[in-house]
Protein backbone atom coordinates (compact mmCIF):
# COMPACT_ATOMS: atom_id res chain seq x y z
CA UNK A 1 -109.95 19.31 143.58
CA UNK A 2 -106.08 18.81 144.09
CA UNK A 3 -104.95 21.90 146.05
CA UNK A 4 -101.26 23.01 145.41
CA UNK A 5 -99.07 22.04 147.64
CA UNK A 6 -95.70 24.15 149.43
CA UNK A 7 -92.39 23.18 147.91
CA UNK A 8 -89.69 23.01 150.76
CA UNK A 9 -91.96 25.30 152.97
CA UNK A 10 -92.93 28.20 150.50
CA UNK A 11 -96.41 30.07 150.93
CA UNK A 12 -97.94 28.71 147.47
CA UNK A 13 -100.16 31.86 146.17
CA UNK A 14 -103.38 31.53 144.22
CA UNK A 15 -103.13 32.15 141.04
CA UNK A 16 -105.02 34.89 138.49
CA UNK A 17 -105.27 35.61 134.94
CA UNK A 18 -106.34 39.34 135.80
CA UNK A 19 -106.03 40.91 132.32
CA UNK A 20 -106.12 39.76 128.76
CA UNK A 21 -105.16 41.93 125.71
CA UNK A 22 -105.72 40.86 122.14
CA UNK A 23 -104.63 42.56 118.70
CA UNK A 24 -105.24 41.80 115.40
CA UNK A 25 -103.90 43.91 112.30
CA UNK A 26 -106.83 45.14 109.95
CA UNK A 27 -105.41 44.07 106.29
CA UNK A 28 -106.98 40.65 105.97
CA UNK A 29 -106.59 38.33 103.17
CA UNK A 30 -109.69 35.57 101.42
CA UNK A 31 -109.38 32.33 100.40
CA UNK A 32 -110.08 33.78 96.74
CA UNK A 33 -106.85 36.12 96.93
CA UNK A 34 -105.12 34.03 98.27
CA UNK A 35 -105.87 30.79 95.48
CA UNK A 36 -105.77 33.70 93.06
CA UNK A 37 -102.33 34.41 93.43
CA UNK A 38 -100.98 30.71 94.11
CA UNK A 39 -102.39 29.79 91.07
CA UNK A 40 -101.15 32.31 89.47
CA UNK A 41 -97.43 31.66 90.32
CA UNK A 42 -98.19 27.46 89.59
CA UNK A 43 -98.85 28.92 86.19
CA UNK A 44 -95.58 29.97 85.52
CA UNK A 45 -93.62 27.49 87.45
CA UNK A 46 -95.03 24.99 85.68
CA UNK A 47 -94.33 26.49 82.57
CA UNK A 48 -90.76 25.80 83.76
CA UNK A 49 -91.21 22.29 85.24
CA UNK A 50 -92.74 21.04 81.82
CA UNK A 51 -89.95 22.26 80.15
CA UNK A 52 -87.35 20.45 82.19
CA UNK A 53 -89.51 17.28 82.52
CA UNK A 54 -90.81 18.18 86.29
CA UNK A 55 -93.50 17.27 87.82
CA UNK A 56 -96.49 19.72 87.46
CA UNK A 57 -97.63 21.29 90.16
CA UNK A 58 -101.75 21.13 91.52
CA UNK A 59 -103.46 24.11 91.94
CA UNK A 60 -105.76 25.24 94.96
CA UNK A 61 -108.95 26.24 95.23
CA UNK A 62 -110.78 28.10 97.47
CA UNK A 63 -113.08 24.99 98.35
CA UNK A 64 -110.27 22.96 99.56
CA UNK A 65 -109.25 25.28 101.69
CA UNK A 66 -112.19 25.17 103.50
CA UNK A 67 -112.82 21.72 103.78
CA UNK A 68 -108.97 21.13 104.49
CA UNK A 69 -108.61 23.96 107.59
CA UNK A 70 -112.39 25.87 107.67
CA UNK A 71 -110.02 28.81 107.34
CA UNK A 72 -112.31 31.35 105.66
CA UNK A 73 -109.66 34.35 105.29
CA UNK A 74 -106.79 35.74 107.54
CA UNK A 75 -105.74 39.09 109.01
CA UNK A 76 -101.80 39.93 107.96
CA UNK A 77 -99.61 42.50 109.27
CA UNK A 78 -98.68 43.67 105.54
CA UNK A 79 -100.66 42.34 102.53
CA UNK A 80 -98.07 44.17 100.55
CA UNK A 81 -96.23 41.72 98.46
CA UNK A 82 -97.69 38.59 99.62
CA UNK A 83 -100.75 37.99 96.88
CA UNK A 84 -97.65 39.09 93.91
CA UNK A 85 -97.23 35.88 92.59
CA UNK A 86 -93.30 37.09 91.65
CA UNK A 87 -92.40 37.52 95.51
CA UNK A 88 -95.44 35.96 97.74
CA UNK A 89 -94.22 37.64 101.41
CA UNK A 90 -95.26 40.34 102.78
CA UNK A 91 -93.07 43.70 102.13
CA UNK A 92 -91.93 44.40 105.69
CA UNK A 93 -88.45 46.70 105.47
CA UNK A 94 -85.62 46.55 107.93
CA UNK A 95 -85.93 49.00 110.97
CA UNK A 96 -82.65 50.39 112.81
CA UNK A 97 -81.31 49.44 115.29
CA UNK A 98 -82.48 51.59 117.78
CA UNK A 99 -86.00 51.81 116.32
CA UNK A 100 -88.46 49.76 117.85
CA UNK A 101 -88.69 46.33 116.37
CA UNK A 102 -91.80 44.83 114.51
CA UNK A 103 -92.23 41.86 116.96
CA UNK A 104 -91.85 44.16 119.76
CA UNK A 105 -94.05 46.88 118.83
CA UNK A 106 -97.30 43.95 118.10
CA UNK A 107 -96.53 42.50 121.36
CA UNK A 108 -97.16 45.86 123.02
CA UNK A 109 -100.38 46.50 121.43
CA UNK A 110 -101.62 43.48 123.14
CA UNK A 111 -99.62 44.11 126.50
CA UNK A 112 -100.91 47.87 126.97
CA UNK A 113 -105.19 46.25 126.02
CA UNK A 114 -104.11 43.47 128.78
CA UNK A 115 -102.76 45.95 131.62
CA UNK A 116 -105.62 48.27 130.88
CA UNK A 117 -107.61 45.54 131.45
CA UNK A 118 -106.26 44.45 134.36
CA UNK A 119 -106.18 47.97 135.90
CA UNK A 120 -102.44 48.05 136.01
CA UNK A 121 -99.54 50.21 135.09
CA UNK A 122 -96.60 48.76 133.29
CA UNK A 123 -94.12 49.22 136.53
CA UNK A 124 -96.58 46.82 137.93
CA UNK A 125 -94.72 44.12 136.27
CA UNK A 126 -91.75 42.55 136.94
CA UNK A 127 -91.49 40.10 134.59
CA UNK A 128 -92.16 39.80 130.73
CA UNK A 129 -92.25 36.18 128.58
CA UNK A 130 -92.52 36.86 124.71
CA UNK A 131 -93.00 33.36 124.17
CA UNK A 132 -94.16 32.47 120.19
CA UNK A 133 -93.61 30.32 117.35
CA UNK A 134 -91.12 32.39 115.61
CA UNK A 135 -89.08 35.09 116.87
CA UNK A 136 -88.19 38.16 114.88
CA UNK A 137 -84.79 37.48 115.80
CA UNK A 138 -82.30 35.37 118.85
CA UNK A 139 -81.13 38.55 120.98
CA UNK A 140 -81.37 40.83 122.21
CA UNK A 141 -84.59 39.76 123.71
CA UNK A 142 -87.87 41.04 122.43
CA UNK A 143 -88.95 41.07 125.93
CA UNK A 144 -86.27 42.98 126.71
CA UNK A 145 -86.95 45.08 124.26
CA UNK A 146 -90.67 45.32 125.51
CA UNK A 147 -89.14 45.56 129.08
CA UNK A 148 -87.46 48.51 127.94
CA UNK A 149 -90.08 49.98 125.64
CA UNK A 150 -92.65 49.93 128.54
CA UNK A 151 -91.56 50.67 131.30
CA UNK A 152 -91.78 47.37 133.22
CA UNK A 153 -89.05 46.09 135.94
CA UNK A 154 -87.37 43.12 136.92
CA UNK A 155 -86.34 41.11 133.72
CA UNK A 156 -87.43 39.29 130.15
CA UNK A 157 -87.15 36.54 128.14
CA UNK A 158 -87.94 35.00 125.27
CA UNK A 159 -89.26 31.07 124.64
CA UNK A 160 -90.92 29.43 122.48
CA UNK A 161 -93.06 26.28 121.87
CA UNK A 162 -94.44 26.19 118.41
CA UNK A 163 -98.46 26.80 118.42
CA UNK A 164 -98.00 25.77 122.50
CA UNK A 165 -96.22 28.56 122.93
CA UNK A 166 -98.66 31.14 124.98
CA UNK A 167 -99.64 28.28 126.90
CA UNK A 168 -96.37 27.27 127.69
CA UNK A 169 -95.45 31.02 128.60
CA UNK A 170 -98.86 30.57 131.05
CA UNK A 171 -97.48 27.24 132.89
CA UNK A 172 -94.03 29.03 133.48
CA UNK A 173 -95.42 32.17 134.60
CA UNK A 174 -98.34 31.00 136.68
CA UNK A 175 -96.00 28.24 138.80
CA UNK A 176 -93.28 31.18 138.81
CA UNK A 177 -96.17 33.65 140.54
CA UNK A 178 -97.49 30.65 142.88
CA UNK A 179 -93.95 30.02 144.16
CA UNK A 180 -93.45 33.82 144.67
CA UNK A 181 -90.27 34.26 142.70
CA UNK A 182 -92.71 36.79 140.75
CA UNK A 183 -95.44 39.44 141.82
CA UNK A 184 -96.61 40.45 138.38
CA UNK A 185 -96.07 38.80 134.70
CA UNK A 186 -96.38 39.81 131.10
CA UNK A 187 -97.37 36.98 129.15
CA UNK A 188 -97.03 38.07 125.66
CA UNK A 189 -97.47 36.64 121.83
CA UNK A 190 -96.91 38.13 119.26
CA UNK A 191 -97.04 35.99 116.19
CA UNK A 192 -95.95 37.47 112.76
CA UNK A 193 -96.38 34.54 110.94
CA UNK A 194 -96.46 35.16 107.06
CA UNK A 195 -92.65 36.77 107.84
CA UNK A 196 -92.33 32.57 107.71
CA UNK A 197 -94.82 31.35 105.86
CA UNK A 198 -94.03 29.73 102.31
CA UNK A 199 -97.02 30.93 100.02
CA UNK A 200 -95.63 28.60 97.29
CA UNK A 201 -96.39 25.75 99.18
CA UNK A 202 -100.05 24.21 99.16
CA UNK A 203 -100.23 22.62 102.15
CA UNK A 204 -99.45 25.31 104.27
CA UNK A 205 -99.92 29.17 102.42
CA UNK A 206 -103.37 29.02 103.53
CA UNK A 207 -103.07 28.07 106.88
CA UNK A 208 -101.57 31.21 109.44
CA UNK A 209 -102.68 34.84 109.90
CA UNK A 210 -101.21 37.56 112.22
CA UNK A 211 -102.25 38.24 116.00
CA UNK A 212 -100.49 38.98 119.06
CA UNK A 213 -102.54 38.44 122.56
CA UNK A 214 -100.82 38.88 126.00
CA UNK A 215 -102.03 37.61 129.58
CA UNK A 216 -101.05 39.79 133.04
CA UNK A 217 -100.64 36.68 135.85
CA UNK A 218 -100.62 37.87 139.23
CA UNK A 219 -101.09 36.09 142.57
CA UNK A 220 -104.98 37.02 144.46
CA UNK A 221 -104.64 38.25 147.71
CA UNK A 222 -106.17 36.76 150.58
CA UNK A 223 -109.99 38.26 150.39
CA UNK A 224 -109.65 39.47 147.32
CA UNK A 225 -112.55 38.28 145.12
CA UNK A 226 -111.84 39.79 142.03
CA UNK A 227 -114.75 38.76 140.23
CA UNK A 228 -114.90 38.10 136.49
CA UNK A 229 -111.29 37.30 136.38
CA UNK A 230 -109.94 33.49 136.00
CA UNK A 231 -107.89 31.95 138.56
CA UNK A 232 -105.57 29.26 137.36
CA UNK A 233 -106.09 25.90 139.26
CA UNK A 234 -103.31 23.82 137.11
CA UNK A 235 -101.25 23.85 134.03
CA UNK A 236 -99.42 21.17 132.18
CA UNK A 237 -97.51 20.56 129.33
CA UNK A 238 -96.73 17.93 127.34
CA UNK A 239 -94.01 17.11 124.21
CA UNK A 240 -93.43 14.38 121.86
CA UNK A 241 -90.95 14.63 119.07
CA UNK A 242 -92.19 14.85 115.69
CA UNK A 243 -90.78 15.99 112.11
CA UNK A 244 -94.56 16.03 110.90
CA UNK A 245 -94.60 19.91 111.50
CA UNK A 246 -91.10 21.71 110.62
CA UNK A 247 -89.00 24.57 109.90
CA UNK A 248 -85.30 24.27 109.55
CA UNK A 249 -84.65 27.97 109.01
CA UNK A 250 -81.78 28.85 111.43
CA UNK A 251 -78.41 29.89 112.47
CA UNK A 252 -76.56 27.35 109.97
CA UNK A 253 -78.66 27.54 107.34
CA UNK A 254 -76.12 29.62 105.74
CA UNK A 255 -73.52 26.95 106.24
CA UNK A 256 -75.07 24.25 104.27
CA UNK A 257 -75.11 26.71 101.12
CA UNK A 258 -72.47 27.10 98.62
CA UNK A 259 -72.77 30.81 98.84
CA UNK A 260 -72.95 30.96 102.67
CA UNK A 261 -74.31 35.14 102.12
CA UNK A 262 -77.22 34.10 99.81
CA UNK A 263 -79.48 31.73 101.60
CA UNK A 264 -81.85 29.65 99.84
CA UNK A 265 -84.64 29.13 101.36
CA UNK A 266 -86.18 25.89 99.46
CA UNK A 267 -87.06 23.49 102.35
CA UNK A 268 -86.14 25.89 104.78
CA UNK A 269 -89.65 27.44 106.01
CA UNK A 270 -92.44 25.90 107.51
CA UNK A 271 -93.51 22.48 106.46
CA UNK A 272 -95.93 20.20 107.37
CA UNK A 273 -97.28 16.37 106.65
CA UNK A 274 -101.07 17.40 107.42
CA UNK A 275 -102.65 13.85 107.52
CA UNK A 276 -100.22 12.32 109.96
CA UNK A 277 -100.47 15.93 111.71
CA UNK A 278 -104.55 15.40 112.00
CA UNK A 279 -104.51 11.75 113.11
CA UNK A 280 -101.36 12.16 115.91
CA UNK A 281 -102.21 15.40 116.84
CA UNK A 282 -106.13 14.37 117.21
CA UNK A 283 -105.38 11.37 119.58
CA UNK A 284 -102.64 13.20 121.66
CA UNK A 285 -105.08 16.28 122.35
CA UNK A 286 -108.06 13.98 123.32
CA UNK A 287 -105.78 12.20 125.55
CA UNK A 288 -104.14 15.15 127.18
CA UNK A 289 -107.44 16.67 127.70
CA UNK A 290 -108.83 13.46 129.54
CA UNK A 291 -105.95 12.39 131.93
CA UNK A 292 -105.25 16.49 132.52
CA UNK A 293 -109.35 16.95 134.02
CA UNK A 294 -109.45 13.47 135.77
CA UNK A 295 -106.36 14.55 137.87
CA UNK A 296 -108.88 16.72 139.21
CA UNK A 297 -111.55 14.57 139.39
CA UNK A 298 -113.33 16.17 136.45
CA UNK A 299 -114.70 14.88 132.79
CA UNK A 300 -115.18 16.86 129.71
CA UNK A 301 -118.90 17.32 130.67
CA UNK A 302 -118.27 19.46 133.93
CA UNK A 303 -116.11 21.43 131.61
CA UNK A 304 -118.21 24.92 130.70
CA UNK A 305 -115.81 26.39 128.07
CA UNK A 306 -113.17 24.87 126.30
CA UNK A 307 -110.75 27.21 124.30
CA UNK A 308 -108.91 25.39 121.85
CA UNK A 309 -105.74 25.88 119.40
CA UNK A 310 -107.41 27.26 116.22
CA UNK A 311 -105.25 25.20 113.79
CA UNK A 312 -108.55 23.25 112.17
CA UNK A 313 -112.16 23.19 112.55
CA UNK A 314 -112.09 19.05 112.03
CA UNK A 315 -109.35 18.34 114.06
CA UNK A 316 -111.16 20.37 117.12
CA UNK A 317 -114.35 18.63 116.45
CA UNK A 318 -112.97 15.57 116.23
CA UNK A 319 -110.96 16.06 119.44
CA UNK A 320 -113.77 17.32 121.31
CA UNK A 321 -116.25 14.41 119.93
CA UNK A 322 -113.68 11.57 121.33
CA UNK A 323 -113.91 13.59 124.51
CA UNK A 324 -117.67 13.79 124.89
CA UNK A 325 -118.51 10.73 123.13
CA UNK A 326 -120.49 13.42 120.82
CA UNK A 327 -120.27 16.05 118.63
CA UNK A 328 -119.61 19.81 120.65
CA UNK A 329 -121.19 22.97 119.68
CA UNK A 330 -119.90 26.61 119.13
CA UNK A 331 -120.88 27.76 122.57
CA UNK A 332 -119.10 24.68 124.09
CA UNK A 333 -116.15 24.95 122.43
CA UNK A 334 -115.71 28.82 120.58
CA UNK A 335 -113.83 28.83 116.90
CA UNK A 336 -112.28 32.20 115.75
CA UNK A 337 -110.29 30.71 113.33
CA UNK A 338 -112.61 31.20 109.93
CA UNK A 339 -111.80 34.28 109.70
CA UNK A 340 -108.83 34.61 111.48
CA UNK A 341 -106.74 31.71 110.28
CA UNK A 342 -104.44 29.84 112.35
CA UNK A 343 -102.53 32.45 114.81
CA UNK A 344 -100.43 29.87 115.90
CA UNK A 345 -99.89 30.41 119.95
CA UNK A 346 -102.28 33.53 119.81
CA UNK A 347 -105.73 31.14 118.41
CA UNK A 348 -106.95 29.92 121.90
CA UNK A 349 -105.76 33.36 123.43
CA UNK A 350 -108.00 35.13 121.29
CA UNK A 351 -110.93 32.73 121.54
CA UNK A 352 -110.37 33.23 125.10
CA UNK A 353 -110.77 37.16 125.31
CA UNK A 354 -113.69 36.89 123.04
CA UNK A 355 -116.14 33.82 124.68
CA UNK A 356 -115.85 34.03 128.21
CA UNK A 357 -118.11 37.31 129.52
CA UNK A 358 -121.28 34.92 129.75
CA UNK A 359 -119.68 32.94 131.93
CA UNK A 360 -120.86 32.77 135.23
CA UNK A 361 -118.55 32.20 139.11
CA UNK A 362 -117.69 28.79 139.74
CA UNK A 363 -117.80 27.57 136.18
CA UNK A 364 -114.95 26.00 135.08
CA UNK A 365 -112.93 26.34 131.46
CA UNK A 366 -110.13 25.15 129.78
CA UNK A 367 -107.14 26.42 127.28
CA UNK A 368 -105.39 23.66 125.52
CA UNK A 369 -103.15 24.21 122.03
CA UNK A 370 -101.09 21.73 120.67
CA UNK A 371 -98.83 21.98 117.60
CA UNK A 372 -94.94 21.34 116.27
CA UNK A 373 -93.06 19.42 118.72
CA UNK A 374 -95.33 17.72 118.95
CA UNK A 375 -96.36 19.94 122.13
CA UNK A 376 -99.27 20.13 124.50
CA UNK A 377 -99.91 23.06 126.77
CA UNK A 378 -103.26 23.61 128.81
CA UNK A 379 -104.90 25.58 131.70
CA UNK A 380 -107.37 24.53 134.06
CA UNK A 381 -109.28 27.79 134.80
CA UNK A 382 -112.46 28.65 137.41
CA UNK A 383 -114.48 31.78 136.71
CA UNK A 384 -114.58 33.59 140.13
């Protein structure tokens, strides 16, 4: 095993995942709602596209769906609005200013599950990272916001790296702890998003539910055993640029608009080429996974638990079959995403919290998403 080494004579500190917090909003959508509604809006449009010689649009159908993504239904933080085929977003209305903001208030439902379970107060921390795929909004921070909210010292910040974003978040925090700059950190996700999602669009309206999950990283003391909790050997992450998965919604969208103060949002939200996606995506993650574990001397096989990204069932199979030379089982490798959808940074998070109490000390695991970038994040972990 490669031990860390001191950078220009700092103590490096071990490294723990001591608490985990997960949260996932009750109203849930199916496939059959969902198809129901699309369909329902296709209807009309292309009442409208015949008429000006467009081309028609192609329905869905709950079968596709599955086969496509295994995605069997998805929790949302508002069903409101989202299955009425004249709007097809949720109904989520402004809050003040000094109200507590959506994004902020999900990421502390997870934060206050993960410091309970790490047996910790929120002064404890002294650093927050809201890292997701989409922020509620630029600034003020929403960890600053959480900072504030909570009761936590020190300082927050926001980041963001598409469906790699908790992991990224966990590479950042965890070399920040080992190096000392930090005693304490607040790794937190909140991901809202159907705020971003464009229902009208087939390739994607099925794909993404709701969840926020947050991660306390702290350094283990010497003689501390702390048993049941992870410590975190390595990280890594890696990037590649790709306009496969996209979303050009942003400051200067308004300036590309005739009407700069009514935005349209045609070609705007999140979009996606899902067969190049699958194939690139598929090879990268097998690759990453490989070269990350033989760094260490290890293979797939000495690998207990692996928690994936929960984008699609295939594209995990497939991923894990390259890596093992066969085909991996639920126990190996733990999916949440039938009936979760895909949570974007929170997926391997939450298939985390949920698969991990059998394991036993000395075992080893490991957290890998990948998504828009293209990006790579992972985690080498050891059960102590």
């Amino acid at each position: 095993m490669r031990a860390a080494t001191p950078a220009h004579g700092v103590e490096m500190h071990r490294v723990i995942i001591s608490g985990i917090g997960v949260e996932i909003p009750e109203p849930s959508i199916t496939n059959e709602e969902l198809v129901d509604s699309f369909n329902a809006w296709v209807d009309m449009e292309n009442v409208r596209r015949e008429a000006s010689g467009e081309t028609l649009l192609q329905k869905s159908d709950s079968a596709f769906i599955v086969h496509a993504s295994g995605v069997q239904t998805r929790h949302v933080i508002e069903r409101e609005g989202i299955l009425d085929p004249t709007r097809m977003a949720p109904r989520i209305p402004a809050r003040p200013d000094d109200a507590l903001s959506l994004e902020a208030e999900f990421g502390i439902a997870s934060a206050r599950k993960a410091l309970d379970h790490a047996g910790l107060e929120p002064g404890d921390i002294d650093l927050v990272i809201c890292s997701a795929s989409h922020h509620q909004r630029p600034y003020p921070a929403i960890a600053i916001e959480m900072q504030q909210a909570m009761g936590t010292k020190g300082a927050g910040f926001d980041m963001g790296l598409g469906c790699s974003s908790a992991a990224a978040a966990l590479h950042i925090a965890v070399n920040l702890v080992r190096a000392g700059a930090h005693r304490r950190v607040l790794v937190t996700t909140p991901e809202i998003i159907t705020g971003h999602l464009n229902f009208r669009d087939r390739q994607t309206h099925f794909i993404f539910g709701d969840a926020s999950v947050s991660m306390i990283v702290e350094g283990l003391a010497q003689g501390d055993k702390r048993p049941g909790r992870f410590e975190v050997l390595d990280t890594r992450t890696w990037t590649q640029m790709s306009n496969n998965i996209r979303t050009n919604l942003g400051y200067y969208t308004r300036t590309a608009q005739d009407d700069p103060y009514m935005i349209n949002l045609e070609g705007n939200l999140i979009k996606q080429v899902g067969n190049k996606v699958f194939k690139e995506v598929t090879v990268a993650g097998h690759k990453f996974i490989v070269e990350f574990l033989a760094e260490h001397g290890l293979t797939p096989q000495a690998i207990r638990r692996f928690w994936l990204h929960q984008a699609n069932a295939r594209m995990n199979a497939m991923i894990l079959k390259l890596s093992f030379g066969h085909e991996v089982g639920h126990d190996r490798a733990p999916m949440v995403l039938e009936r979760l959808g895909n949570t974007a940074g929170a997926g391997a998070i939450v298939a985390l919290s949920e698969n991990h109490a059998d394991m036993k000390a000395g075992d080893y695991g490991l957290l890998c998403a990948f998504g828009a970038g293209y990006s790579i994040g992972g985690a080498l972990l050891r059960m102590l």
